[in-house]
Protein backbone atom coordinates (compact mmCIF):
# COMPACT_ATOMS: atom_id res chain seq x y z
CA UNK A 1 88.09 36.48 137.10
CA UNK A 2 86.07 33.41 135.01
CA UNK A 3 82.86 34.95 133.60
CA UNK A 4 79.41 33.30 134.91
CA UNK A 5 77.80 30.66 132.87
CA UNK A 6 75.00 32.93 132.22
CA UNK A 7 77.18 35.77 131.25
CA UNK A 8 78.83 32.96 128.68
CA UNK A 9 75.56 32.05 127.76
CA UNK A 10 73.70 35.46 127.32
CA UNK A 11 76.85 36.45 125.00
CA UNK A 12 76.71 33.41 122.68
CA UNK A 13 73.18 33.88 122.75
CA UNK A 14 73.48 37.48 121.21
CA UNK A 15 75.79 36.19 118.49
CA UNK A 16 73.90 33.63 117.49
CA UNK A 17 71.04 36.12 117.43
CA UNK A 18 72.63 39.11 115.43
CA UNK A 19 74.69 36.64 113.05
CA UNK A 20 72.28 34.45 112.30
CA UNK A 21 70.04 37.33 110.30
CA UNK A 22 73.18 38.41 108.60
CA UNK A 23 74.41 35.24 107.49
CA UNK A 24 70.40 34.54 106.03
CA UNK A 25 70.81 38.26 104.70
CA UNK A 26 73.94 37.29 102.54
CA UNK A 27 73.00 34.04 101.81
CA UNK A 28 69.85 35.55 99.55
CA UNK A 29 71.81 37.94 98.04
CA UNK A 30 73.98 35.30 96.49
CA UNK A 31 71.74 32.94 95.40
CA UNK A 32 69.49 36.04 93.57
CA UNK A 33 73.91 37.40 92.61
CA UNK A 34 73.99 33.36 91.31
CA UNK A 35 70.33 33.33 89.61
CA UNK A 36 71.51 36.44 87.49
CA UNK A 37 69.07 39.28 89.74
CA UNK A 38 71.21 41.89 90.19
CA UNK A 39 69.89 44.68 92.73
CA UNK A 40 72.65 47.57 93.33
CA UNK A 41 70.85 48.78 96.48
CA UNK A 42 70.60 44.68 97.95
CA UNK A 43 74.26 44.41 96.91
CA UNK A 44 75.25 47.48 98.88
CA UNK A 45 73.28 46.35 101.61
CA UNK A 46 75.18 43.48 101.46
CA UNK A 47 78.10 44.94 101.44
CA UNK A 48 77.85 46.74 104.74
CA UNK A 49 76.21 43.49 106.04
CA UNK A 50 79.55 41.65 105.47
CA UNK A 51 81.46 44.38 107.42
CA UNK A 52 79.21 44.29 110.10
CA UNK A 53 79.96 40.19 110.19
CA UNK A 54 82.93 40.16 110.21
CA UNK A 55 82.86 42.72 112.92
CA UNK A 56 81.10 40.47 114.88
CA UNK A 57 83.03 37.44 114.17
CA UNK A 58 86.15 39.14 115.50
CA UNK A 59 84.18 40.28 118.71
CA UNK A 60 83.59 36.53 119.12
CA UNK A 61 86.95 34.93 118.49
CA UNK A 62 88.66 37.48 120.71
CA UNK A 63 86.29 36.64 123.51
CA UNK A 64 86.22 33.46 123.15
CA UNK A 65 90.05 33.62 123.51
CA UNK A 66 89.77 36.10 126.78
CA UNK A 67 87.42 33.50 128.03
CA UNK A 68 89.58 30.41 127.14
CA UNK A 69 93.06 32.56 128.63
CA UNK A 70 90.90 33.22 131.76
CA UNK A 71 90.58 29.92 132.22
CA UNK A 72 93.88 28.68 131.87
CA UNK A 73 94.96 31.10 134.28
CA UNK A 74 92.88 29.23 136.99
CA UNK A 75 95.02 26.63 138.21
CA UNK A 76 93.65 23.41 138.98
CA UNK A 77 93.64 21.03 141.35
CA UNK A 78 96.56 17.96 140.34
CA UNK A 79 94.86 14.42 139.86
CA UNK A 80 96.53 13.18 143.01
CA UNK A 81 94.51 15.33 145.39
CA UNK A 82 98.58 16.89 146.51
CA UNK A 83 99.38 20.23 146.14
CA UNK A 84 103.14 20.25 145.63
């Protein structure tokens, strides 16, 4: 079964959402890591943050491919209008 366009679009939606907080998150801490500000509690924070991520960015790529194998497995129509 091909997921709806809105389900597509409500999940990419909620990545972008959650990831894009995480990825500011981590981008502070190493510019202040960078500028010589070092904050134990911020970098373990951080650290978590990064699981989480990555968590996230596996979610993604495996439904991404789920969504991309569910759509292979529709067959389509051949360019000469035949079905053999």
């Amino acid at each position: 079964m091909r997921p709806s366009f809105l389900k597509l679009f409500g999940s990419i939606l909620g990545f972008v959402l959650v990831g894009t907080p995480l990825v500011a998150y981590l981008w502070e801490i190493l510019n202040q890591l960078m500028a010589g500000h070092f904050n134990g509690r911020r970098v373990a924070i951080a650290v978590v943050a990064a699981f989480v991520l990555a968590a996230l960015l596996r979610f993604l790529a495996r439904s991404v491919w789920r969504w991309e194998g569910t759509r292979e497995a529709v067959p389509e129509a051949p360019a000469s209008g035949r079905i053999p």
